[in-house]
C-alpha atoms as a PDB file:
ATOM      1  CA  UNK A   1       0.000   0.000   0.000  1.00  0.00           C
ATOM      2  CA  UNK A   2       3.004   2.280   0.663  1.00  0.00           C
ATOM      3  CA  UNK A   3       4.480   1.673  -2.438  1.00  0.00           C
ATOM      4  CA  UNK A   4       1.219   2.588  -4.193  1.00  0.00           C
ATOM      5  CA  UNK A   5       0.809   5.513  -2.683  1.00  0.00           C
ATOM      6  CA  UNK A   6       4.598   6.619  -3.469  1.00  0.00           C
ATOM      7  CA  UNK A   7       4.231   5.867  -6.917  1.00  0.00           C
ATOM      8  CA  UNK A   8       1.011   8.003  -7.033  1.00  0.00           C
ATOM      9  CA  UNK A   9       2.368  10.883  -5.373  1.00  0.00           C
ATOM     10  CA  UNK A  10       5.435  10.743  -7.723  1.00  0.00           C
ATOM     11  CA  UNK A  11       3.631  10.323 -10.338  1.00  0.00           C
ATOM     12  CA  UNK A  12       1.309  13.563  -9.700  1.00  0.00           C
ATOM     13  CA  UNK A  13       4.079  15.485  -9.239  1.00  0.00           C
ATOM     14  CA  UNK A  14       5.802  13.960 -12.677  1.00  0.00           C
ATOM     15  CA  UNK A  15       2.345  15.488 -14.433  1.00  0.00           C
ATOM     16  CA  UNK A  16       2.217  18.602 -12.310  1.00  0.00           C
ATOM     17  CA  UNK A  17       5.809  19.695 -13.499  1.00  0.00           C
ATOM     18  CA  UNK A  18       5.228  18.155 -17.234  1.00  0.00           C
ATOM     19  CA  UNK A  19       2.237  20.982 -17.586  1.00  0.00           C
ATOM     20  CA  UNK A  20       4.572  23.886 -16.403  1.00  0.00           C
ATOM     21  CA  UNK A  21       5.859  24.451 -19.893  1.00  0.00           C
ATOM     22  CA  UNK A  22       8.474  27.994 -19.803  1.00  0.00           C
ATOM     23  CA  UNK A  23       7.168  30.359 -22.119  1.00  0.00           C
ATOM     24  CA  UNK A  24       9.053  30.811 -25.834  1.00  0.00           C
ATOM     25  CA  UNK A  25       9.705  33.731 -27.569  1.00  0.00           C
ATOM     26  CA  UNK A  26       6.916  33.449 -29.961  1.00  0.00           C
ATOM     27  CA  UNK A  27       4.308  32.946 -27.120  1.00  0.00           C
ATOM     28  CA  UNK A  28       1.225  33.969 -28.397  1.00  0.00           C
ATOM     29  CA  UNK A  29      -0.220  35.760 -25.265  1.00  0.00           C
ATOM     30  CA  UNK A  30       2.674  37.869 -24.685  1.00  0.00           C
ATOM     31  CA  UNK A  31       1.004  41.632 -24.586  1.00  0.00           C
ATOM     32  CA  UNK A  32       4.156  42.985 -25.579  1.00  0.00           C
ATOM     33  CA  UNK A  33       3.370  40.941 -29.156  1.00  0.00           C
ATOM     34  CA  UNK A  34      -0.355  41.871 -28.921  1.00  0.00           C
ATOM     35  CA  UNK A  35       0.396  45.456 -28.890  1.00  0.00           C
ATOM     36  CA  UNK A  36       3.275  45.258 -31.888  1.00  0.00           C
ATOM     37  CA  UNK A  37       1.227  43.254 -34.063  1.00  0.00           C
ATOM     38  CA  UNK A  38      -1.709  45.792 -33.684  1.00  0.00           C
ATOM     39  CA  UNK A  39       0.470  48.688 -34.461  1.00  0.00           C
ATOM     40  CA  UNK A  40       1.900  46.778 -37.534  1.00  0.00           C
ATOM     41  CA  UNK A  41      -1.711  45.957 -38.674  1.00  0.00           C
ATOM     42  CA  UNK A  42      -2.434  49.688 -39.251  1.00  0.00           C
ATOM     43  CA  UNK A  43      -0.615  53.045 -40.841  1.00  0.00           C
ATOM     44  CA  UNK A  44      -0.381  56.079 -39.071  1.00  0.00           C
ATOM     45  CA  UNK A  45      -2.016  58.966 -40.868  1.00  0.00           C
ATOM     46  CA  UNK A  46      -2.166  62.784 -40.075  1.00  0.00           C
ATOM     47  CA  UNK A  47      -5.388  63.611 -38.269  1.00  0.00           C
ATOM     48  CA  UNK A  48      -5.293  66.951 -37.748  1.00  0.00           C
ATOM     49  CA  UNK A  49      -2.547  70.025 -39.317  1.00  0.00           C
ATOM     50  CA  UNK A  50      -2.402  67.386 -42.388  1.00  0.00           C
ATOM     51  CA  UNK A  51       1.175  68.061 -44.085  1.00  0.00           C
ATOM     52  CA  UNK A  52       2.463  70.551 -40.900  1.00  0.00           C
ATOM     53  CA  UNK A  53       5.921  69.326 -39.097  1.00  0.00           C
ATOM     54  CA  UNK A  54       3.570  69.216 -35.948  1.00  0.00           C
ATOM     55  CA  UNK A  55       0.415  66.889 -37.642  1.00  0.00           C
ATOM     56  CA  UNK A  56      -1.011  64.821 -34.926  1.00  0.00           C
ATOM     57  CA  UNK A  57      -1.240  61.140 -36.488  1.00  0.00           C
ATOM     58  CA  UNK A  58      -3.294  58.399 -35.389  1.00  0.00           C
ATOM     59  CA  UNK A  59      -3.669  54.875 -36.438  1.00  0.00           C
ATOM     60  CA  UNK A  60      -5.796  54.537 -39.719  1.00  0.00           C
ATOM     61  CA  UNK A  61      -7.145  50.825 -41.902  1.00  0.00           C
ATOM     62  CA  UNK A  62      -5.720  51.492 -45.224  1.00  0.00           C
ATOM     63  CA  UNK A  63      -8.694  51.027 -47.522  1.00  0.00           C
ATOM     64  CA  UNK A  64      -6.730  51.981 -51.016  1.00  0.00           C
ATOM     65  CA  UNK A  65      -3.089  52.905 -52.044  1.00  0.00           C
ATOM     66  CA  UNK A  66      -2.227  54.937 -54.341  1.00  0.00           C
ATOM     67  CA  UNK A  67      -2.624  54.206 -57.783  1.00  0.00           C
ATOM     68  CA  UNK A  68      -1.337  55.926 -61.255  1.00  0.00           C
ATOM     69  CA  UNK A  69      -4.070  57.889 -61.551  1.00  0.00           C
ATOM     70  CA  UNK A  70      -4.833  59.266 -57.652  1.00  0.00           C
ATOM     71  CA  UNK A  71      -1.544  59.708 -55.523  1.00  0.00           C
ATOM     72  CA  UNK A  72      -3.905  59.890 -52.208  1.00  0.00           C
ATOM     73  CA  UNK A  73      -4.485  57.492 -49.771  1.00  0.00           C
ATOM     74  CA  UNK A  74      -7.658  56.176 -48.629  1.00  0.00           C
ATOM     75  CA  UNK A  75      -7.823  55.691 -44.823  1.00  0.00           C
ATOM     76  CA  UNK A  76     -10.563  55.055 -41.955  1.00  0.00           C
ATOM     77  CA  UNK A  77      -9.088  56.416 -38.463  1.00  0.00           C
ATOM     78  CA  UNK A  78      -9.729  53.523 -35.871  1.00  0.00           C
ATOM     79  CA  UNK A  79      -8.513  55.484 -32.864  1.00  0.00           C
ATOM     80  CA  UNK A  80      -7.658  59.440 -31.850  1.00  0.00           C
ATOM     81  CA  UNK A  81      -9.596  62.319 -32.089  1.00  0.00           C
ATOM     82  CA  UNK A  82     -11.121  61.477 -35.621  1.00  0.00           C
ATOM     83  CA  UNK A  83     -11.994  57.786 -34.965  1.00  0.00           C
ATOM     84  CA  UNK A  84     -14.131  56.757 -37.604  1.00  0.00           C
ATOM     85  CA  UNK A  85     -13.182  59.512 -39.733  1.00  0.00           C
ATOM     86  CA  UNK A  86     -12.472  58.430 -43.835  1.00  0.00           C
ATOM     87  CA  UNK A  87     -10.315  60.498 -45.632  1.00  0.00           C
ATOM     88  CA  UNK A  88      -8.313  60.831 -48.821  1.00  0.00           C
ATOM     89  CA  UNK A  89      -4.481  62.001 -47.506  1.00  0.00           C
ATOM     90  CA  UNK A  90      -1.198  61.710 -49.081  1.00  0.00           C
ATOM     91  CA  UNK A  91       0.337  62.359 -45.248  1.00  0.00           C
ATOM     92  CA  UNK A  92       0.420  58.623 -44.401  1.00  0.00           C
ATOM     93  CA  UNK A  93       3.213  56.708 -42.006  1.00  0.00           C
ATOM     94  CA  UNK A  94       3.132  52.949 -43.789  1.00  0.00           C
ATOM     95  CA  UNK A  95       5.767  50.899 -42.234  1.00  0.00           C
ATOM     96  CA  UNK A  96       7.404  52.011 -38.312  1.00  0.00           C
ATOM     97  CA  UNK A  97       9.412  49.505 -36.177  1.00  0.00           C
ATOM     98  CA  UNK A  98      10.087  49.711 -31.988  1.00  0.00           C
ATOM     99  CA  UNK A  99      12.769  52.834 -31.715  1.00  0.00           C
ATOM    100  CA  UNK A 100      14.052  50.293 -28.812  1.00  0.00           C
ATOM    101  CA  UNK A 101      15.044  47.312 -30.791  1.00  0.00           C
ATOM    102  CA  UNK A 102      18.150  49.155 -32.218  1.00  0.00           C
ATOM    103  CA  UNK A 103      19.884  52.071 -31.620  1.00  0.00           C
ATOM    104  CA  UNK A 104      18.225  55.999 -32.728  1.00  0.00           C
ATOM    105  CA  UNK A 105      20.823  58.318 -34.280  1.00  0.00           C
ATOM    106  CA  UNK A 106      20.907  61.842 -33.521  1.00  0.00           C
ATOM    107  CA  UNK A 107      18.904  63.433 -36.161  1.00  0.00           C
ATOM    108  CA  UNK A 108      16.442  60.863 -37.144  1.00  0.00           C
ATOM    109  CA  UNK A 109      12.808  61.783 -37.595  1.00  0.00           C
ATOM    110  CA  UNK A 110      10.612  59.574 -35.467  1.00  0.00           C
ATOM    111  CA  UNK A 111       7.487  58.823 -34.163  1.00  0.00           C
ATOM    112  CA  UNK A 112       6.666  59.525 -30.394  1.00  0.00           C
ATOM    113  CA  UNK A 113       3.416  58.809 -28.569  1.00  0.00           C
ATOM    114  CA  UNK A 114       1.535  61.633 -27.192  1.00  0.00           C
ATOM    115  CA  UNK A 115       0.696  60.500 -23.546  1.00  0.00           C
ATOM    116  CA  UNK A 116       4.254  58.837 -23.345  1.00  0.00           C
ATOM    117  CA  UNK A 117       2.963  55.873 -21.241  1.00  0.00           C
ATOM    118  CA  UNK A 118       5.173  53.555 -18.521  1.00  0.00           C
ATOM    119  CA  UNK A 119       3.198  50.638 -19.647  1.00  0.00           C
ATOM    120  CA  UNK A 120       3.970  50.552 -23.621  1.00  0.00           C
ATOM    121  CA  UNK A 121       1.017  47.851 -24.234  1.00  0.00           C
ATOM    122  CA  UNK A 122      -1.561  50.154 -23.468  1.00  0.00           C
ATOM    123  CA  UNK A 123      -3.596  50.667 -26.461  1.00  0.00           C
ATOM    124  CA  UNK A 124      -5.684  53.124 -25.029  1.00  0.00           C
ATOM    125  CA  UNK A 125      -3.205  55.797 -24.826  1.00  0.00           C
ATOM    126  CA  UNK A 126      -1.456  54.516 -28.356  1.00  0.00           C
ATOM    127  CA  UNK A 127      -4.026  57.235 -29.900  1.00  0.00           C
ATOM    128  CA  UNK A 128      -1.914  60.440 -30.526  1.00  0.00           C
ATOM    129  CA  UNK A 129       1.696  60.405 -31.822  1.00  0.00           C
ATOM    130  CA  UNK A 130       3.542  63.276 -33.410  1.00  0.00           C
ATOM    131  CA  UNK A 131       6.937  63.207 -35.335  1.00  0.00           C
ATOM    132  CA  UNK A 132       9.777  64.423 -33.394  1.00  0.00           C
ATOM    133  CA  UNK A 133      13.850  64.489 -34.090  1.00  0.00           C
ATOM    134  CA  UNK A 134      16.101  62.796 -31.750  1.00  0.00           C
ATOM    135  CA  UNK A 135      18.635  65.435 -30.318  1.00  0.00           C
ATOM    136  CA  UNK A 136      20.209  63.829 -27.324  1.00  0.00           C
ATOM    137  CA  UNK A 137      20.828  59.627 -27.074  1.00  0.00           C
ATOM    138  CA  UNK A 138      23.069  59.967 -23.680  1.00  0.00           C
ATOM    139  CA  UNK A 139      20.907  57.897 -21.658  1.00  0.00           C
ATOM    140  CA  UNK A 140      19.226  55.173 -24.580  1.00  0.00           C
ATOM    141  CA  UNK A 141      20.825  52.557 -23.108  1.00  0.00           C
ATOM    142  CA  UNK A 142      18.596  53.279 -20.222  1.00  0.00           C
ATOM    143  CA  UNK A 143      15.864  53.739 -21.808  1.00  0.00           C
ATOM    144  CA  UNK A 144      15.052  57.138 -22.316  1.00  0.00           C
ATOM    145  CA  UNK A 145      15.547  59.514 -25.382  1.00  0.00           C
ATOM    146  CA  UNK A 146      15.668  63.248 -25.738  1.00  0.00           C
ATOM    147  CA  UNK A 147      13.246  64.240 -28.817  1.00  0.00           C
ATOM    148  CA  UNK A 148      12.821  68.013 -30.207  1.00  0.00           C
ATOM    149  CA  UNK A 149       9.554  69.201 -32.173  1.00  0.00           C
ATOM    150  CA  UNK A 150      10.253  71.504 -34.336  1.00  0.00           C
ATOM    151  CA  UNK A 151       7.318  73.563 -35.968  1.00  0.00           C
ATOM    152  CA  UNK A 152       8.109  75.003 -38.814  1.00  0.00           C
ATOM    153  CA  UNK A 153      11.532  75.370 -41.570  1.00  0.00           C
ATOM    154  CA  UNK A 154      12.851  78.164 -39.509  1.00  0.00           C
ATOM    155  CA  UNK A 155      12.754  76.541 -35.815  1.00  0.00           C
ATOM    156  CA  UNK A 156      16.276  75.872 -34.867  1.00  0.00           C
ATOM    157  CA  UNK A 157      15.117  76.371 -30.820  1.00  0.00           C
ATOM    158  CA  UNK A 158      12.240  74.003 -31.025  1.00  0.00           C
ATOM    159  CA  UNK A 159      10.728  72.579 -27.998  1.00  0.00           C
ATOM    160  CA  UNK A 160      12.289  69.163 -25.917  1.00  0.00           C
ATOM    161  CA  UNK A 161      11.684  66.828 -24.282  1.00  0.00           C
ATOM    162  CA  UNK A 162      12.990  63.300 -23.015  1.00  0.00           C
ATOM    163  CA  UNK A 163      10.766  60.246 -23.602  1.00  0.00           C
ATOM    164  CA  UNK A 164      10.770  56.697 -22.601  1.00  0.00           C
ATOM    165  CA  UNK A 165      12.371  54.765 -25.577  1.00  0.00           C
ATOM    166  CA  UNK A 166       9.611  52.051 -26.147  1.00  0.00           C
ATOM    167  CA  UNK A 167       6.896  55.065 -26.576  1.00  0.00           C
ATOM    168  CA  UNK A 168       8.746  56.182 -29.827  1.00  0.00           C
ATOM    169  CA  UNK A 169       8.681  54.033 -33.168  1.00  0.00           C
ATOM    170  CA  UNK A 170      11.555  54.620 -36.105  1.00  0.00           C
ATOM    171  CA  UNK A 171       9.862  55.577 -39.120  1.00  0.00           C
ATOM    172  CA  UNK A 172      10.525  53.217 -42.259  1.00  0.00           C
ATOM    173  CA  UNK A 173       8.512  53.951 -44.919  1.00  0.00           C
ATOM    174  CA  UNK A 174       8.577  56.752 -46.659  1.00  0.00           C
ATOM    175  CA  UNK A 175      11.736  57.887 -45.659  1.00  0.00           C
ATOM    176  CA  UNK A 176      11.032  61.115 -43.553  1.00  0.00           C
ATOM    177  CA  UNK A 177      13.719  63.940 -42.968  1.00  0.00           C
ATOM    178  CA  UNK A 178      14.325  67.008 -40.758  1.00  0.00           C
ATOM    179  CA  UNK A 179      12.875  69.926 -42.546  1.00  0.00           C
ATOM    180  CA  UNK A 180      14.716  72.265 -40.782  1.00  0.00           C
ATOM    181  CA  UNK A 181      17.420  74.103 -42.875  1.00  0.00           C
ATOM    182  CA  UNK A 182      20.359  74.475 -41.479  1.00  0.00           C
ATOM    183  CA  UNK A 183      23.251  77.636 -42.721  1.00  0.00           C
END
């Protein structure tokens, strides 16, 4: 009877610690791969001061690219202050990546969220982003960036401000550059 019960308990605790499975990279319910993938699923498109250096973009379902014939963009808003909004724009963000998987120069154009969250999953407050340059990478490999927003050609004194590095996304597509002039 001993023996029975031995094997029984050892035998629970082979299935109990068999279950506990460590989680992969590609785990499925990770939030921080929830919230990438819904980014990546949308563009971001200029909701309001369309074609201004300081156009408040928002993510948009791309309903038609461009064709020969129409250079516009036609895009629903799905969040920000013009959710549900359809409009025909040429100002349209198509491909960003995580500013915090590599390394942001000084002078890149970016993308930085609005509300510049601790918790970077929260898709709530992933409804405002503005383009910003990076002026100051001292303390990236902690985490944080320094960003300037320039307003207009003529700015060199814009406004700054540091951010936390996983609120601000590189811009791929189309290549964007500083339209300040410098002498």
């Amino acid at each position: 009877m001993k023996k029975f019960a031995y094997l029984s308990c050892a035998l629970v605790a082979l299935l109990v610690t068999g279950c506990q499975t460590p989680s992969s990279p590609y785990d499925r319910e990770d939030p921080g791969q929830t919230y990438e993938r819904y980014i990546n699923s949308h563009v971001f498109a200029a909701c309001s001061d369309i074609a201004k250096p300081y156009a408040t973009y928002s993510l948009a379902n791309l309903n038609k690219e461009p064709s020969d014939d129409n250079p516009y963009y036609k895009i629903t808003f799905i969040n920000g202050p013009c959710k549900g909004k359809v409009l025909w724009t040429k100002d349209v963000i198509v491909k960003t990546e995580p500013g915090e998987d590599g390394f942001l120069e000084v002078g890149e154009v970016v993308l930085r969220n609005y509300h510049n969250p601790q918790n970077p999953q929260d898709k709530d407050l992933s409804d405002r982003w503005h383009k910003a340059v990076v002026t100051n990478t001292d303390r990236q490999n902690k985490g944080i960036v320094t960003l300037s927003f320039p307003r207009d050609k003529n700015d060199f004194n814009p406004a700054r401000e540091s951010v936390y590095l996983h609120n601000v996304r590189r811009i791929l597509q189309p290549q964007v550059k500083d339209i300040r002039t410098f002498l």
